[in-house]
Protein backbone atom coordinates (compact mmCIF):
# COMPACT_ATOMS: atom_id res chain seq x y z
CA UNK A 1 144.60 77.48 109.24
CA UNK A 2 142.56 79.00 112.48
CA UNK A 3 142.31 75.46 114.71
CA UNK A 4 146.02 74.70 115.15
CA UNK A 5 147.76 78.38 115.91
CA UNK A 6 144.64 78.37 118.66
CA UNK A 7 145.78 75.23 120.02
CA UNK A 8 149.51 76.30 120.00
CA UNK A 9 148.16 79.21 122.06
CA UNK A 10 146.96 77.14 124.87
CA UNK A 11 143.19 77.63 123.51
CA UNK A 12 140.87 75.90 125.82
CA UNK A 13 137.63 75.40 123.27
CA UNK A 14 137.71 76.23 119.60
CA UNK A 15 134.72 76.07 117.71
CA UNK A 16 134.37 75.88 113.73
CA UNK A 17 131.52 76.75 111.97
CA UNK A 18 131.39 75.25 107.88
CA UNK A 19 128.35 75.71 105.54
CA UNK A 20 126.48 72.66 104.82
CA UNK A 21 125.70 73.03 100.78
CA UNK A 22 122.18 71.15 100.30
CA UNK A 23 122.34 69.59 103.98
CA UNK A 24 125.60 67.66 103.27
CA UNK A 25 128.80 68.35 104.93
CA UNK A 26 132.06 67.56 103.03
CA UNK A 27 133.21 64.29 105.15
CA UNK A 28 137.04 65.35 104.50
CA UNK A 29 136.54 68.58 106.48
CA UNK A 30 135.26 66.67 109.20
CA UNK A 31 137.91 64.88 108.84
CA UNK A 32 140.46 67.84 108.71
CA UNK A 33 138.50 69.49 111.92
CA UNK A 34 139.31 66.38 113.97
CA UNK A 35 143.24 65.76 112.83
CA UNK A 36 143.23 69.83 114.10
CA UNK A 37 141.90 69.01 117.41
CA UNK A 38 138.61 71.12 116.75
CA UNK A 39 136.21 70.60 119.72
CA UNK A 40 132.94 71.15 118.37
CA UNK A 41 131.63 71.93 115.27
CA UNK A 42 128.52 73.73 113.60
CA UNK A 43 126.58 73.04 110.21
CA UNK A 44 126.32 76.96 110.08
CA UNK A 45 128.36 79.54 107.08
CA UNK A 46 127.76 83.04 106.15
CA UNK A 47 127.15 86.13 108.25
CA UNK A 48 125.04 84.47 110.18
CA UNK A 49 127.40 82.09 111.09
CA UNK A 50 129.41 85.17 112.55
CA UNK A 51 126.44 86.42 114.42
CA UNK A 52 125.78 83.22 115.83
CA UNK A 53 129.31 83.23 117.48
CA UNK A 54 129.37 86.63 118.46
CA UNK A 55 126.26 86.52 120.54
CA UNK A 56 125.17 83.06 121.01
CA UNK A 57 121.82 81.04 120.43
CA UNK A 58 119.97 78.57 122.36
CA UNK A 59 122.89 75.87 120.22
CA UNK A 60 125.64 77.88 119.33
CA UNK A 61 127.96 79.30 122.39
CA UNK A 62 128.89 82.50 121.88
CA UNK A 63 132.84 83.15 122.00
CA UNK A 64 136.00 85.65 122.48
CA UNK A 65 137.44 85.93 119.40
CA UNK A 66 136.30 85.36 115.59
CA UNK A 67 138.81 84.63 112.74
CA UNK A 68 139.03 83.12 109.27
CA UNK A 69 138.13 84.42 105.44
CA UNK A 70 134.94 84.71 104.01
CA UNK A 71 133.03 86.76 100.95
CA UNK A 72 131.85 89.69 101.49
CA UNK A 73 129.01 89.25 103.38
CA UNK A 74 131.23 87.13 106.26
CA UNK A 75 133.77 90.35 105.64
CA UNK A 76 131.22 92.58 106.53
CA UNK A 77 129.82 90.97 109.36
CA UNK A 78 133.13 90.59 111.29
CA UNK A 79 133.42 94.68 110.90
CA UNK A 80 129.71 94.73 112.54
CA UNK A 81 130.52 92.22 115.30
CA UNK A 82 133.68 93.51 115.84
CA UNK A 83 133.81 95.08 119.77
CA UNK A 84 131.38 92.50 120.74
CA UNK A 85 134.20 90.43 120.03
CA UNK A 86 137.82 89.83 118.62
CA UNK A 87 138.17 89.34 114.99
CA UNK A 88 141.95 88.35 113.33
CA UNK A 89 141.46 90.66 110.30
CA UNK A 90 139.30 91.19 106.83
CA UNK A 91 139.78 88.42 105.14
CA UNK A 92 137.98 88.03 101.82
CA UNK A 93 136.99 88.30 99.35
CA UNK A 94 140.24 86.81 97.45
CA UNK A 95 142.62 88.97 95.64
CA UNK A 96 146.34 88.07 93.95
CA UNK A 97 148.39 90.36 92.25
CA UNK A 98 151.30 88.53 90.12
CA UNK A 99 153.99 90.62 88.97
CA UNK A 100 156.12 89.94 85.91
CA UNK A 101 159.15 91.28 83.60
CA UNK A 102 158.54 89.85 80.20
CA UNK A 103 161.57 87.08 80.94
CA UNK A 104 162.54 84.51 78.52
CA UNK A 105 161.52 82.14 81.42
CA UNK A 106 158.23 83.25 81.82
CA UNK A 107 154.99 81.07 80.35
CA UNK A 108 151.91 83.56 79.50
CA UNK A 109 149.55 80.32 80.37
CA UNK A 110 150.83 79.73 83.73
CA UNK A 111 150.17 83.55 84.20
CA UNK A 112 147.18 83.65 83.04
CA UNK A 113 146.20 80.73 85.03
CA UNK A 114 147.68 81.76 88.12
CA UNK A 115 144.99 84.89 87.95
CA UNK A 116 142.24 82.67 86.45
CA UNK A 117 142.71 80.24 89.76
CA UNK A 118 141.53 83.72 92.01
CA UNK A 119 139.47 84.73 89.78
CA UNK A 120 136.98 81.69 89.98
CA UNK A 121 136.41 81.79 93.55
CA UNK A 122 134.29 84.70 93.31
CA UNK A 123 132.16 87.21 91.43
CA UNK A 124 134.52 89.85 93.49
CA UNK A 125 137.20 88.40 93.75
CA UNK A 126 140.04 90.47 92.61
CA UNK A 127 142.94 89.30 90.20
CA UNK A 128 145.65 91.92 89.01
CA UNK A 129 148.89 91.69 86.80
CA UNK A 130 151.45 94.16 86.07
CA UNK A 131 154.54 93.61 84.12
CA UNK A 132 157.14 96.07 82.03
CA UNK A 133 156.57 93.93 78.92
CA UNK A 134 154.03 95.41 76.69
CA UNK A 135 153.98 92.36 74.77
CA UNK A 136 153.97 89.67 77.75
CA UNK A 137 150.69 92.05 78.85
CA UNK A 138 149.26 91.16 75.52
CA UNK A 139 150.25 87.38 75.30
CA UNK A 140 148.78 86.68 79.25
CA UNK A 141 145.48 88.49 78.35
CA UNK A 142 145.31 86.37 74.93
CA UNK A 143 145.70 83.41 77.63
CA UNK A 144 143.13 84.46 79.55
CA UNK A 145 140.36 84.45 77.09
CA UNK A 146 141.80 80.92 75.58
CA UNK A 147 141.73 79.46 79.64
CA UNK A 148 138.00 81.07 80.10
CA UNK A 149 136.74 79.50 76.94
CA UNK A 150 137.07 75.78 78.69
CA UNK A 151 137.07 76.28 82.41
CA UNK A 152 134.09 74.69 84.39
CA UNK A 153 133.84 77.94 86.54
CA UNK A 154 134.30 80.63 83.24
CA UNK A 155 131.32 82.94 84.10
CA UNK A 156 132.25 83.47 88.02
CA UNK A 157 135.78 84.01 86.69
CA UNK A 158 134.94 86.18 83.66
CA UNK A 159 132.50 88.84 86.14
CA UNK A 160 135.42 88.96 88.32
CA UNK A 161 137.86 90.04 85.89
CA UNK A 162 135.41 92.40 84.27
CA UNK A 163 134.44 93.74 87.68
CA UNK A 164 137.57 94.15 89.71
CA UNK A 165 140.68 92.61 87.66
CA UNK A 166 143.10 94.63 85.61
CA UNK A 167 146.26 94.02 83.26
CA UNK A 168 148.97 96.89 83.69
CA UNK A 169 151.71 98.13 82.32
CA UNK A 170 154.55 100.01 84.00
CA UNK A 171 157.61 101.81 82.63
CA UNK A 172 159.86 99.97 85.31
CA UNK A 173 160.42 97.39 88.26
CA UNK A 174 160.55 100.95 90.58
CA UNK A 175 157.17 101.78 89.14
CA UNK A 176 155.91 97.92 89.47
CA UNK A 177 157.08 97.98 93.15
CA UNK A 178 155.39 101.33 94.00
CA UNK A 179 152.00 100.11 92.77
CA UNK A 180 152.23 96.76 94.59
CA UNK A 181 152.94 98.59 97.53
CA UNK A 182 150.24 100.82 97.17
CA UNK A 183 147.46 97.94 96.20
CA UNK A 184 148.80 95.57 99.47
CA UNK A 185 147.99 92.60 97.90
CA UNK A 186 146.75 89.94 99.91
CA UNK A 187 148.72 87.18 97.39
CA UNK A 188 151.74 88.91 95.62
CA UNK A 189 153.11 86.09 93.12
CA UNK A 190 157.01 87.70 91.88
CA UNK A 191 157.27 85.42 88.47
CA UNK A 192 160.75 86.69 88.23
CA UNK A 193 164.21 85.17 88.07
CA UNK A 194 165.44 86.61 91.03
CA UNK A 195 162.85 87.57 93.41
CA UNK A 196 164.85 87.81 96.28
CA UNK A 197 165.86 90.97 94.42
CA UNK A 198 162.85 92.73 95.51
CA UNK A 199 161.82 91.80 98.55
CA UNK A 200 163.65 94.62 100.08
CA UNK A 201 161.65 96.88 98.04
CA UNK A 202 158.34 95.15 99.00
CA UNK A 203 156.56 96.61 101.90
CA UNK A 204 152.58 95.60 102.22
CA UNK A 205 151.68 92.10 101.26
CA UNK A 206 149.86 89.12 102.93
CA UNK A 207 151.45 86.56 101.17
CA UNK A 208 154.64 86.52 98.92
CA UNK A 209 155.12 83.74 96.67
CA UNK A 210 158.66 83.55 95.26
CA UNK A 211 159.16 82.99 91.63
CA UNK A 212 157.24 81.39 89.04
CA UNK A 213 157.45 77.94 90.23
CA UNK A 214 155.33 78.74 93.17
CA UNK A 215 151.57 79.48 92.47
CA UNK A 216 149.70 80.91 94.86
CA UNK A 217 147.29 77.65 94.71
CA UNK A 218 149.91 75.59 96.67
CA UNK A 219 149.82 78.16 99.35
CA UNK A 220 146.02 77.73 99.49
CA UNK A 221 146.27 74.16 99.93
CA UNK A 222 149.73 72.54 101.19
CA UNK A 223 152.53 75.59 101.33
CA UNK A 224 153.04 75.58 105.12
CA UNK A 225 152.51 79.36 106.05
CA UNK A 226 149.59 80.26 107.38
CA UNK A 227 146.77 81.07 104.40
CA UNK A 228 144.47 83.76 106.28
CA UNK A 229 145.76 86.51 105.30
CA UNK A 230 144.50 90.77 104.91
CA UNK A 231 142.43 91.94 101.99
CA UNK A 232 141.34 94.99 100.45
CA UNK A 233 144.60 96.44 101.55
CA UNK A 234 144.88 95.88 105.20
CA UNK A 235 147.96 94.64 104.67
CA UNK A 236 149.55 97.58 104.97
CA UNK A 237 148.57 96.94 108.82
CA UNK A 238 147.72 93.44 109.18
CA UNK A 239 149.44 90.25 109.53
CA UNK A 240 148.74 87.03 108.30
CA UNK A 241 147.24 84.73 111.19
CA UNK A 242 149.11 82.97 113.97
CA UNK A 243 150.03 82.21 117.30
CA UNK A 244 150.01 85.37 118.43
CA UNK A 245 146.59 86.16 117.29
CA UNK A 246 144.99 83.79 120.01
CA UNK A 247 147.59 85.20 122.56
CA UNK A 248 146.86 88.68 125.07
CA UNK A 249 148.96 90.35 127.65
CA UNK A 250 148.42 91.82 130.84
CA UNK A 251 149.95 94.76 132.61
CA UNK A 252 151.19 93.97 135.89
CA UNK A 253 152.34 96.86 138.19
CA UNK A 254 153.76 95.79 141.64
CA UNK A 255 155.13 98.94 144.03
CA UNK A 256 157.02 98.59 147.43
CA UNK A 257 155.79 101.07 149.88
CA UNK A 258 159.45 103.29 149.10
CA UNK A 259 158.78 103.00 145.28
CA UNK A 260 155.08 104.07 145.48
CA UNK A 261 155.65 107.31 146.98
CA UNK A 262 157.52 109.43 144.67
CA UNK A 263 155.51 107.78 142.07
CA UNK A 264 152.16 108.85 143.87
CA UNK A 265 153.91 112.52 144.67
CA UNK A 266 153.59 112.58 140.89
CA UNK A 267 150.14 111.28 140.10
CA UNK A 268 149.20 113.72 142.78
CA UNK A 269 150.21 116.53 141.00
CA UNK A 270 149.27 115.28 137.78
CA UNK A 271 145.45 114.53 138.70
CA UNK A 272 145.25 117.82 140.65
CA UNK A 273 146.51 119.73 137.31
CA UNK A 274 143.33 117.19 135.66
CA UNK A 275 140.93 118.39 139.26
CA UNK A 276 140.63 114.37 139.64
CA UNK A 277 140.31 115.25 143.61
CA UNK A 278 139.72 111.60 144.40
CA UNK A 279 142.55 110.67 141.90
CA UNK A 280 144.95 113.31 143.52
CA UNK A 281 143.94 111.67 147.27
CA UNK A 282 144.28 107.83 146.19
CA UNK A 283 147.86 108.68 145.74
CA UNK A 284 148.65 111.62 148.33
CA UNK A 285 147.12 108.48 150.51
CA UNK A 286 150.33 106.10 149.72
CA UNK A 287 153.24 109.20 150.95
CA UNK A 288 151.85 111.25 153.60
């Protein structure tokens, strides 16, 4: 998700940090790192993973720019750092918001499941469904506690929901659209018939996924679009991560000795008006 739009971007070095649980590091990421083209990574995770990178240590380089999710700790670290270096965006902790009408299509366990699947990746992790069906609200949450009884990860999932998740109901799709907008989900699932019905109406999301046969687990995984993506509603602002993120511009300002002088007749004026004498004489320099 971070390695390849880098390398797309013509980055020269990219450098991954990973937490190694108990001293082991998952082989497969390893093995993902190297089909990405990383160039070096670090048995490092957490916050101080991000201070490592932002300032260096006698192993760890320090670098330009920061990016990928974390929990709140790795959230709050890339705010601290941030100035010392780049960062993408916040990203983490996890959030999903899945929509619904009551439809005769619709399946209360794959609902329930699709906010369960957030909902275990952290204690504050956020998980959110709204629908205009009173009685699809009460079938999902009767899901929920039915899914929670057997799931390996229950008690992460269960805090969560307690903590930060809610079930609402709203009198109409206007009223469902004006709440999405206003939460800027970083995962919006539409579990609707037509969802290409309400894009239009859709302004702040990270991440839409487009009617009930596609979870928001297949974007984590194997979806195609990139999966870092704004929390805690920065999407109203942010993007999800890409090319462009590992791309800068400069300004480049070229003036033939005829253009520069009614130009610098102007910033004369202008910097005298500001008494920036040195200013007003860099350009009175370039026309008398």
């Amino acid at each position: 998700m971070n390695a390849i739009p880098a390398k797309v971007a013509g980055v020269t070095e990219v450098i991954m940090v990973v937490p190694a649980p108990k001293g082991v590091l998952n082989p497969l990421v390893l093995a993902a790192a190297h089909l990405a083209q990383v160039d070096r990574v670090f048995t490092i995770g957490g916050a101080q993973a991000v201070a490592a990178l932002a300032y260096g240590t006698e192993t760890i380089p320090a670098v330009d720019k920061i990016t990928g999710p974390g929990n709140k700790y790795v959230a709050a670290a890339k705010r601290a750092v941030f100035g010392q270096v780049g960062i993408d965006m916040i990203a983490g902790p996890s959030e999903v918001l899945v929509y619904a009408e009551g439809e005769a299509q619709d399946r209360a366990d794959w609902l329930a499941m699709d906010l369960l699947s957030q909902a275990e990746h952290d204690r504050i992790a956020q998980a959110i469904f709204v629908t205009t069906s009173e009685a699809q609200l009460k079938e999902v949450e009767l899901e929920i506690e039915r899914a929670l009884a057997e799931l390996p990860k229950a008690d992460i999932a269960r805090d969560s929901l307690q903590n930060r998740g809610a079930l609402i109901l709203v009198k109409d799709r206007s009223e469902g659209m004006a709440l999405i907008n206003r939460i800027a989900p970083e995962h919006l699932e539409l579990s609707v018939d037509n969802p290409d019905a309400l894009l239009d109406d859709i302004r702040h999301a990270g991440a839409i996924f487009m009617g009930r046969h596609t979870p928001e687990a297949i974007g984590d995984y194997c979806a195609g679009p990139n999966h870092v993506l704004p929390t805690s509603g920065t999407a109203r602002f942010s993007s999800p991560l890409g090319v462009y993120d590992f791309q800068k511009k400069s300004s480049i300002i070229y003036c033939s000795e005829s253009g520069s002088k009614p130009l610098a007749e102007t910033a004369d004026i202008l910097a005298q008006r500001e008494d920036l004498e040195a200013h007003a004489r860099s350009a009175r320099y370039r026309y008398q």
